[in-house]
N, C-alpha and C. Protein backbone atom coordinates (compact mmCIF):
# COMPACT_ATOMS: atom_id res chain seq x y z
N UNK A 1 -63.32 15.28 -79.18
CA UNK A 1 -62.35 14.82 -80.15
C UNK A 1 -62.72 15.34 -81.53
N UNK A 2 -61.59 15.70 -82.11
CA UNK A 2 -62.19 16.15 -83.58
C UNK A 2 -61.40 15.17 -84.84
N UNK A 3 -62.82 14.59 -85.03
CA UNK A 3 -62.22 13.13 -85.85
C UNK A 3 -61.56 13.08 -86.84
N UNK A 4 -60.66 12.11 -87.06
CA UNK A 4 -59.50 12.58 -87.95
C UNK A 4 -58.18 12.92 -87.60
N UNK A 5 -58.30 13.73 -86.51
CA UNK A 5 -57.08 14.56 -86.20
C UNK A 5 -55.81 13.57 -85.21
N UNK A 6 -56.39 12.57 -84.69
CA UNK A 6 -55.49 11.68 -84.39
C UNK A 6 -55.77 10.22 -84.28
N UNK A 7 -55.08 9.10 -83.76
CA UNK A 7 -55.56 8.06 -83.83
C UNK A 7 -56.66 7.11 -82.34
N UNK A 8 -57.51 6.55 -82.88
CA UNK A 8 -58.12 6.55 -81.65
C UNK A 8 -57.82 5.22 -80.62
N UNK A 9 -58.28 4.77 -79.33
CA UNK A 9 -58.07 3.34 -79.24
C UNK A 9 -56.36 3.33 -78.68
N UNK A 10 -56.16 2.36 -78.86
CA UNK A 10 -54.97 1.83 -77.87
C UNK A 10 -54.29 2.66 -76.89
N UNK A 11 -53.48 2.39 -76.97
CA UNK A 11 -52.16 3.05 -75.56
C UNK A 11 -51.33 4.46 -76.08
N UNK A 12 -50.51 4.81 -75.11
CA UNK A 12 -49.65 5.69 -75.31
C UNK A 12 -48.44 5.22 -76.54
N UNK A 13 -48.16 4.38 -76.20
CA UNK A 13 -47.41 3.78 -77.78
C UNK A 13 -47.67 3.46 -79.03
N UNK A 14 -48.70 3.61 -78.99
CA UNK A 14 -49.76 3.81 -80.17
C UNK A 14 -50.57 4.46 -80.74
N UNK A 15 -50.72 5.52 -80.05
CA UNK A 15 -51.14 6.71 -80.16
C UNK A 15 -50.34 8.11 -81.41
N UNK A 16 -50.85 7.99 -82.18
CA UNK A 16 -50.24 9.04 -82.91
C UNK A 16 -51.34 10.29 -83.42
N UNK A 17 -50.84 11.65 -84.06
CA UNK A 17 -51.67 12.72 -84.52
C UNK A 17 -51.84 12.15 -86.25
N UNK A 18 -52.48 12.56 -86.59
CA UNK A 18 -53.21 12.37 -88.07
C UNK A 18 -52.89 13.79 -88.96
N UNK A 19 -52.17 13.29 -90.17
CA UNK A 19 -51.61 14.03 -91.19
C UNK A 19 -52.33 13.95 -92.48
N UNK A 20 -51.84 14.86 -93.37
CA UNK A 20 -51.82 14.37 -94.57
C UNK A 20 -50.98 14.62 -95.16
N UNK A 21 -50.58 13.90 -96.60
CA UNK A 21 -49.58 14.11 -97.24
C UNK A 21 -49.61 14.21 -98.71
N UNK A 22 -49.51 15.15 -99.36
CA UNK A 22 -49.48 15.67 -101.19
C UNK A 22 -48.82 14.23 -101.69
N UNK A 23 -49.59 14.07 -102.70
CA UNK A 23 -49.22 12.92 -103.06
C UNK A 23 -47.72 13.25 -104.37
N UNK A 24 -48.34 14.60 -104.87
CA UNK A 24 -47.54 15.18 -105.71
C UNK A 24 -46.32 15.92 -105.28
N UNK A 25 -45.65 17.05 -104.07
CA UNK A 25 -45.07 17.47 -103.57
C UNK A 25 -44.34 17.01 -102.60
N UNK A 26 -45.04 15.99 -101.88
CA UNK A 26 -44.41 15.09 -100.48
C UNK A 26 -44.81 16.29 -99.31
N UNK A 27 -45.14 17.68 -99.30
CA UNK A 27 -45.50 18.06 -98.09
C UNK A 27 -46.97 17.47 -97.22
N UNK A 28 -46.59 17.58 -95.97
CA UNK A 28 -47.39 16.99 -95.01
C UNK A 28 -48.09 18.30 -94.22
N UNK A 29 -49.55 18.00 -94.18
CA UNK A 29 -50.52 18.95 -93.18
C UNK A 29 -50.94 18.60 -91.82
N UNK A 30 -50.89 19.27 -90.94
CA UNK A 30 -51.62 19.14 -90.30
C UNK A 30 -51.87 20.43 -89.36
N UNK A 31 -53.32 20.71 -89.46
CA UNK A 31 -54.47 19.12 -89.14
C UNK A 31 -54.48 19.08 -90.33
N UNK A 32 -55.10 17.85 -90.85
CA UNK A 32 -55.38 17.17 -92.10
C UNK A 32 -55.76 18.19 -93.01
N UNK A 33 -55.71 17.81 -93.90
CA UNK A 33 -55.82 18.48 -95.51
C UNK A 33 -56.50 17.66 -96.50
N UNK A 34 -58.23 17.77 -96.72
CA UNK A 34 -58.76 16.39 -97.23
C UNK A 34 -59.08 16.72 -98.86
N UNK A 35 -59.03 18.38 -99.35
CA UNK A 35 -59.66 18.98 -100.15
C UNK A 35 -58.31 19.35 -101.58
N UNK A 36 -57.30 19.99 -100.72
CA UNK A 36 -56.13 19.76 -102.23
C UNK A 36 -55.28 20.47 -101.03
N UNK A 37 -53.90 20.43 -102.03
CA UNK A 37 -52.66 20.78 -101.39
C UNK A 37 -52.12 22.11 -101.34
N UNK A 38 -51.98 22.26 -99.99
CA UNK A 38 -52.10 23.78 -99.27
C UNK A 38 -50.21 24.69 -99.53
N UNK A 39 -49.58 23.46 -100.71
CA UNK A 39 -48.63 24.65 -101.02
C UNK A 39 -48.98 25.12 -102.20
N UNK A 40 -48.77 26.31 -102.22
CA UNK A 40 -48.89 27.20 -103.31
C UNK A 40 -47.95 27.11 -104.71
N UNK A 41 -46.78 26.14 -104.45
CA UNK A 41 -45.94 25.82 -105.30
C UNK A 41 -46.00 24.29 -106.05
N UNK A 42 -47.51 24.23 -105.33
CA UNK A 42 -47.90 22.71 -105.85
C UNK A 42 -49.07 22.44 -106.85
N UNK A 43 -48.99 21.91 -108.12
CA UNK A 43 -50.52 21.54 -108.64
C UNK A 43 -51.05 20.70 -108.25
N UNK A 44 -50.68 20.41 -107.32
CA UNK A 44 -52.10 19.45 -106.08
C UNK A 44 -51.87 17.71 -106.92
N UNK A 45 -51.34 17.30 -105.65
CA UNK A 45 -52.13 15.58 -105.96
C UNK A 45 -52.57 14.80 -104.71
N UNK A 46 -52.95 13.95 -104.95
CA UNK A 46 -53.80 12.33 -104.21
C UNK A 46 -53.27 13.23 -102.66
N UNK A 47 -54.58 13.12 -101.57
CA UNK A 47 -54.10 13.49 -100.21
C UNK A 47 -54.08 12.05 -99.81
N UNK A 48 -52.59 11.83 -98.47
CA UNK A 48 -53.32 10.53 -98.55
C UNK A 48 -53.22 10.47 -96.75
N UNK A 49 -53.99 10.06 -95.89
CA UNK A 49 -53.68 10.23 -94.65
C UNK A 49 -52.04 8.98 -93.97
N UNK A 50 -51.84 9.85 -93.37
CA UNK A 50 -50.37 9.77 -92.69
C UNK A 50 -50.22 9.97 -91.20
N UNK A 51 -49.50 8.68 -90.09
CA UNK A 51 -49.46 9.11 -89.07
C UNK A 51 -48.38 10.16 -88.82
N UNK A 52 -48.29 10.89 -88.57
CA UNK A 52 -47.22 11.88 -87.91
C UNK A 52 -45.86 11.39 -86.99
N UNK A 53 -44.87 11.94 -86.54
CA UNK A 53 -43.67 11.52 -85.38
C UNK A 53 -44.78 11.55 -84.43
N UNK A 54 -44.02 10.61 -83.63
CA UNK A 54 -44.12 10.56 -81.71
C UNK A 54 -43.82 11.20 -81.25
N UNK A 55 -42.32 11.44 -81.45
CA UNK A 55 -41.69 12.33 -80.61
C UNK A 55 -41.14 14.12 -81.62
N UNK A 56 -40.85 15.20 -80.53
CA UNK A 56 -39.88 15.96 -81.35
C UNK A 56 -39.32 16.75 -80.25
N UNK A 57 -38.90 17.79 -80.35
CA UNK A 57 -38.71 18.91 -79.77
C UNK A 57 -39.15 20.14 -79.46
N UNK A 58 -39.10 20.58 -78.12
CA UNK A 58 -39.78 21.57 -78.00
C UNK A 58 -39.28 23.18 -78.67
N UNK A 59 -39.73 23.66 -79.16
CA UNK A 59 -39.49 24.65 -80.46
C UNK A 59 -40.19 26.20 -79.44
N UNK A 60 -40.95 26.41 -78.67
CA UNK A 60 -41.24 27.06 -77.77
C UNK A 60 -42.48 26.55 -76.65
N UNK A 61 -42.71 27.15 -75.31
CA UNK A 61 -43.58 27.30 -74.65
C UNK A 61 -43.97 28.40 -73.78
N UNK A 62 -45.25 28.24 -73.27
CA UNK A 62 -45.62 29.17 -72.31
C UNK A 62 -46.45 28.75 -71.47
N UNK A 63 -46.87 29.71 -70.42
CA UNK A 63 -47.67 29.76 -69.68
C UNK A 63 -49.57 29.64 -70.10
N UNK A 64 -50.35 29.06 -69.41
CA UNK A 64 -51.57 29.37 -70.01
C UNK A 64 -52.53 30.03 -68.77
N UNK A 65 -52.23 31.11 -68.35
CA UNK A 65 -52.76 31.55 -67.23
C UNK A 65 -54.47 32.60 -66.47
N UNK A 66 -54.57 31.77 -68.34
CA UNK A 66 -56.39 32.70 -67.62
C UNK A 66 -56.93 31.41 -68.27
N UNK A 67 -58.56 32.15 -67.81
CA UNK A 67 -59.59 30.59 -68.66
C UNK A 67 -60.01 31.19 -69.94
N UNK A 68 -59.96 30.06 -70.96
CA UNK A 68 -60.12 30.56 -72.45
C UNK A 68 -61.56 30.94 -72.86
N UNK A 69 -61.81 31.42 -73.15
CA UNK A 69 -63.71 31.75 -73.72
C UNK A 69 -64.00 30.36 -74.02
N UNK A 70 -65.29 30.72 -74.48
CA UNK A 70 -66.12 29.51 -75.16
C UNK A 70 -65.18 29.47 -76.64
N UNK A 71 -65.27 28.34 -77.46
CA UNK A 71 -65.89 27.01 -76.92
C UNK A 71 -65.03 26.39 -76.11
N UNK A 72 -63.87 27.02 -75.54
CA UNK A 72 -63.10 26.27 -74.75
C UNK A 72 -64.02 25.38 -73.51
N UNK A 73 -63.89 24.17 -73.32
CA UNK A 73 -64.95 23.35 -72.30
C UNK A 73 -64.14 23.70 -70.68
N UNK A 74 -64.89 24.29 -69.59
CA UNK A 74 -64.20 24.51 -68.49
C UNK A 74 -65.69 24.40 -67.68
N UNK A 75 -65.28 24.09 -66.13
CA UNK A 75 -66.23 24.23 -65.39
C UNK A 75 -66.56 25.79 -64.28
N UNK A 76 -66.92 26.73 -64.74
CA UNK A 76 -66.76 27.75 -64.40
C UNK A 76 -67.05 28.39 -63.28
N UNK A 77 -67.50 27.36 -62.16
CA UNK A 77 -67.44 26.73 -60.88
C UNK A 77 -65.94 26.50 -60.37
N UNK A 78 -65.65 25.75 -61.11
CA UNK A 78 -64.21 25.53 -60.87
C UNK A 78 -63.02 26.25 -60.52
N UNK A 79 -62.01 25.87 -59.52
CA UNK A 79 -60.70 27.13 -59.29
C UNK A 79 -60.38 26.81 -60.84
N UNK A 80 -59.84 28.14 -61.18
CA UNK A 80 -58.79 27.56 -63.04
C UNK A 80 -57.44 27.38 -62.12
N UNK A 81 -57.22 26.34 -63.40
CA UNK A 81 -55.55 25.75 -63.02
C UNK A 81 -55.13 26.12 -64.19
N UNK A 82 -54.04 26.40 -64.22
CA UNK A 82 -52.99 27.18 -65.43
C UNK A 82 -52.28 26.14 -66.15
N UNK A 83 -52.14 26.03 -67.41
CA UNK A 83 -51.73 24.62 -67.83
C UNK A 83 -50.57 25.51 -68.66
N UNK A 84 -50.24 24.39 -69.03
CA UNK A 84 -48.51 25.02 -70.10
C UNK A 84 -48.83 24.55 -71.43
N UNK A 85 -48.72 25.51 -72.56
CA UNK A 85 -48.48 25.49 -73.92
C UNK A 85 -47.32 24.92 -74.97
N UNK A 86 -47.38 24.38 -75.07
CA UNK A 86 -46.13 23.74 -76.05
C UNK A 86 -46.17 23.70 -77.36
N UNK A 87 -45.24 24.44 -78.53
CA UNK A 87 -45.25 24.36 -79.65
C UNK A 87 -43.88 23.37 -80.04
N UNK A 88 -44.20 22.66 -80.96
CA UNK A 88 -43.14 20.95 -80.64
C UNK A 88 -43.01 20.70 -82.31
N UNK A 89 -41.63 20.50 -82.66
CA UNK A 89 -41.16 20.72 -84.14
C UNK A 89 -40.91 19.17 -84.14
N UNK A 90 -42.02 18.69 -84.76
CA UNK A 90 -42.01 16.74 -85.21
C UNK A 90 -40.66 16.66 -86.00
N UNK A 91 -40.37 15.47 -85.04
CA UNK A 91 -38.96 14.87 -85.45
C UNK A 91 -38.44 14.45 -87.12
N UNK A 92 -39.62 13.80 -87.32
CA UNK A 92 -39.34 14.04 -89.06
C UNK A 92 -39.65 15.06 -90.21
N UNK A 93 -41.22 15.40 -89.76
CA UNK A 93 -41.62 16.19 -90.73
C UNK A 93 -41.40 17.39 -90.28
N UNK A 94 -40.48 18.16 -89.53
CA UNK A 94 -40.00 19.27 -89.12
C UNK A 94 -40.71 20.61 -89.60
N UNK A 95 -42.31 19.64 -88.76
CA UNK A 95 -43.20 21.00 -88.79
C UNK A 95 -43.74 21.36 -87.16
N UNK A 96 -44.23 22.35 -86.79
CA UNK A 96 -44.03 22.61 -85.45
C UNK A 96 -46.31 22.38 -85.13
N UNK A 97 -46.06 21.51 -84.26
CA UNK A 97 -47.13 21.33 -83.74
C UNK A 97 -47.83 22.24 -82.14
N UNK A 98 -48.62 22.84 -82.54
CA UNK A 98 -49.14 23.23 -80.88
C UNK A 98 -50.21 22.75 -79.97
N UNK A 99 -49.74 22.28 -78.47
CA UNK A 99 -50.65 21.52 -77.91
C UNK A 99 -50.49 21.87 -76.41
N UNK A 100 -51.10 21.11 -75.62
CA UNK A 100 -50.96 21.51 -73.71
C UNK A 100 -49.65 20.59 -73.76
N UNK A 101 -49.32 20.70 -72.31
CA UNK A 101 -48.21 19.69 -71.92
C UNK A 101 -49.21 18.67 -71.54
N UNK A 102 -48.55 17.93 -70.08
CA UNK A 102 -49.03 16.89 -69.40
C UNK A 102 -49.47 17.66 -68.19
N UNK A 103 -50.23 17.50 -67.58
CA UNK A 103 -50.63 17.99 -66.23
C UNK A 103 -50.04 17.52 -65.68
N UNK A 104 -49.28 18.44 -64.60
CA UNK A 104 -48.09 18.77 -63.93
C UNK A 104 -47.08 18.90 -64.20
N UNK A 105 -46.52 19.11 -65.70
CA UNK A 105 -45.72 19.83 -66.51
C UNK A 105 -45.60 21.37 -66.14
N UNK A 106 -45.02 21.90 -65.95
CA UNK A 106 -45.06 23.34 -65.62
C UNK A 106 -44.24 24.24 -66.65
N UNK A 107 -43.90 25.41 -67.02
CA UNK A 107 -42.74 25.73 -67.59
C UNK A 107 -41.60 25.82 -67.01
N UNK A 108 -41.45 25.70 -65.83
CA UNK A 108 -39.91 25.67 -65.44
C UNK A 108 -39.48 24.13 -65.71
N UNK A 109 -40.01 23.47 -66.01
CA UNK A 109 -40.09 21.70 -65.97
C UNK A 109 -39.72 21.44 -67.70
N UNK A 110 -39.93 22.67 -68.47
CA UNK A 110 -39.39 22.52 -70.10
C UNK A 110 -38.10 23.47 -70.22
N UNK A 111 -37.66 23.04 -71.99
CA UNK A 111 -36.27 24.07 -72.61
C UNK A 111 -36.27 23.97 -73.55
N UNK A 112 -36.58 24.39 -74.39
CA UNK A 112 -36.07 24.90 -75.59
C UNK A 112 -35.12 23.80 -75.90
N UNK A 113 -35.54 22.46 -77.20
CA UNK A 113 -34.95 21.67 -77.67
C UNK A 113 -35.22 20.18 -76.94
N UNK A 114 -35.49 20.70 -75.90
CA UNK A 114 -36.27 19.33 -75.05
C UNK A 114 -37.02 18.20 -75.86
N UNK A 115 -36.58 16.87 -75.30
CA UNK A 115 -37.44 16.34 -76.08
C UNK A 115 -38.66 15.55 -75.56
N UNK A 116 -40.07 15.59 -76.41
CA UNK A 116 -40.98 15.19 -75.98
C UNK A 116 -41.75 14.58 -76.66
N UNK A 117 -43.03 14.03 -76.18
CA UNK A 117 -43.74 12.91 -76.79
C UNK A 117 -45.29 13.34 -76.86
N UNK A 118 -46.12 12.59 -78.00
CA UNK A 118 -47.53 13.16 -77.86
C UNK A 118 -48.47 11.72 -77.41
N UNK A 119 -48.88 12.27 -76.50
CA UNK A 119 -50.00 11.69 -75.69
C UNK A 119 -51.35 11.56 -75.87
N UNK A 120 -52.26 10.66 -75.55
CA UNK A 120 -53.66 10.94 -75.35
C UNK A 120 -54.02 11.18 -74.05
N UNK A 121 -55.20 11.86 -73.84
CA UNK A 121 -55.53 12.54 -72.78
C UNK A 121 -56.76 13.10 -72.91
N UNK A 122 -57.42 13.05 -71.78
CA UNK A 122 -58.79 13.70 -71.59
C UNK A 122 -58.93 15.13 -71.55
N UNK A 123 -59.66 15.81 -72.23
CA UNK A 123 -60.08 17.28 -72.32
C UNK A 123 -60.95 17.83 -70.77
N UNK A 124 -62.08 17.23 -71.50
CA UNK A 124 -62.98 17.35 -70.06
C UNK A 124 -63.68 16.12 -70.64
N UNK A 125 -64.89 16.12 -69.85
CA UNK A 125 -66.08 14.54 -69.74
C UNK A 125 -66.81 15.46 -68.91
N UNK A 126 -68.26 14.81 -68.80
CA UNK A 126 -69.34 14.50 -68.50
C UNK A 126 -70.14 13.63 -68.49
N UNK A 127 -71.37 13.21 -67.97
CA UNK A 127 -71.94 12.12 -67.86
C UNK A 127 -72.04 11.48 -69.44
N UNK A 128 -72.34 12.10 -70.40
CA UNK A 128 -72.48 11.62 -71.70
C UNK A 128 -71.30 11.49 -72.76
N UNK A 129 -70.44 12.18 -72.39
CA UNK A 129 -69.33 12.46 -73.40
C UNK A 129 -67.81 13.03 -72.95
N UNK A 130 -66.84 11.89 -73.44
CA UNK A 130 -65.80 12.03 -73.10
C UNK A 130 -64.60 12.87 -74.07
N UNK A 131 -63.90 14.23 -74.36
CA UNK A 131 -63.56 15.35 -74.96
C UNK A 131 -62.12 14.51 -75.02
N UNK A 132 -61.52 13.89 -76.10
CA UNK A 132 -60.32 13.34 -75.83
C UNK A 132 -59.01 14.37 -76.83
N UNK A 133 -58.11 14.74 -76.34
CA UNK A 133 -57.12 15.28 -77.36
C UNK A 133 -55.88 14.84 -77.41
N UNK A 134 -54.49 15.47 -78.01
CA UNK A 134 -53.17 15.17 -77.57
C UNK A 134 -52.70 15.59 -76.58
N UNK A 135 -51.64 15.81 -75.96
CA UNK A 135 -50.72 16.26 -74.36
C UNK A 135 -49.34 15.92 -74.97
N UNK A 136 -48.64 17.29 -74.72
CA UNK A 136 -46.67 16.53 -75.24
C UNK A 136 -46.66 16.41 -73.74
N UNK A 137 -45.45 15.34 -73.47
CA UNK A 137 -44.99 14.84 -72.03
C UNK A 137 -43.46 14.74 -72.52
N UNK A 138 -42.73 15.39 -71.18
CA UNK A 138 -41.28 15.34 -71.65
C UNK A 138 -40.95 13.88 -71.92
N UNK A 139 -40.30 13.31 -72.40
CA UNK A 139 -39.67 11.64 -72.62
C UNK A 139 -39.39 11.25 -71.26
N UNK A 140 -38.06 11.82 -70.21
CA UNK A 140 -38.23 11.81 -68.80
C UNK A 140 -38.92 11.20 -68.15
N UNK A 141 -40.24 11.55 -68.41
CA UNK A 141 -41.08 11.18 -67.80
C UNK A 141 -42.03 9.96 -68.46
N UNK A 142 -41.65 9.62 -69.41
CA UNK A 142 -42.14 8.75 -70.54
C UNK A 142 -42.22 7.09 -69.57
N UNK A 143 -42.86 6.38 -69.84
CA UNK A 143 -42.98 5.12 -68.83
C UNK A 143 -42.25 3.66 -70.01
């Protein structure tokens, strides 16, 4: 998990990604922005952290069909399983986020404008340490 970047603890309904927001401009970063404000049309004010949308739309995807280098965490023992990429334009702050789907999401299973939701979800684990990140999941499938 890379701290900061989302919220930790509870459920899927409670679960949100971690922003920031110019206190002076109103634009929002992410990942976070703790140092000054990353528009160029801004003289920078107060960052202040902000949860992000739940939901948005899918804005593009793809296939993820090889295993990623280091530091990507994989067991290299392991068959690779091909996961799906999703770049997802948050419903309010109509900025485009990129993340995995849900396992067993496939790309024939997304579209362009689809709408979806961000999840928590396990990376990998080991005996000592559990790798937690986001997952978009179509709504569909939302519980």
């Amino acid at each position: 998990m890379v701290a900061g970047w989302f919220t930790e603890g509870g459920d899927d309904r409670e679960f949100r990604l971690l922003g920031t927001r110019c206190g002076a401009c109103s634009a929002v970063f992410f990942p976070r922005e703790d140092s000054f404000c990353r528009n160029p049309a801004c003289a920078g004010g107060e960052l202040t952290e902000v949860p992000l949308s739940k939901r948005g739309r899918v804005w593009s995807y793809t296939a993820g069909r090889y295993r990623p280098p280091a530091p990507y965490v994989s067991d290299p023992e392991a068959e690779w399983e091909p996961y799906t990429l999703v770049a997802v334009e948050l419903e309010a702050e109509r900025m485009v986020v990129l993340g995995q789907a849900v396992t067993g999401v496939a790309v024939a299973d997304l579209s362009v404008g689809a709408e979806v939701e961000v999840v928590a979800g396990i990376l990998s684990e080991d005996a000592d340490t559990e790798w937690t990140t986001w997952y978009w999941r179509p709504v569909e499938e939302a519980r």
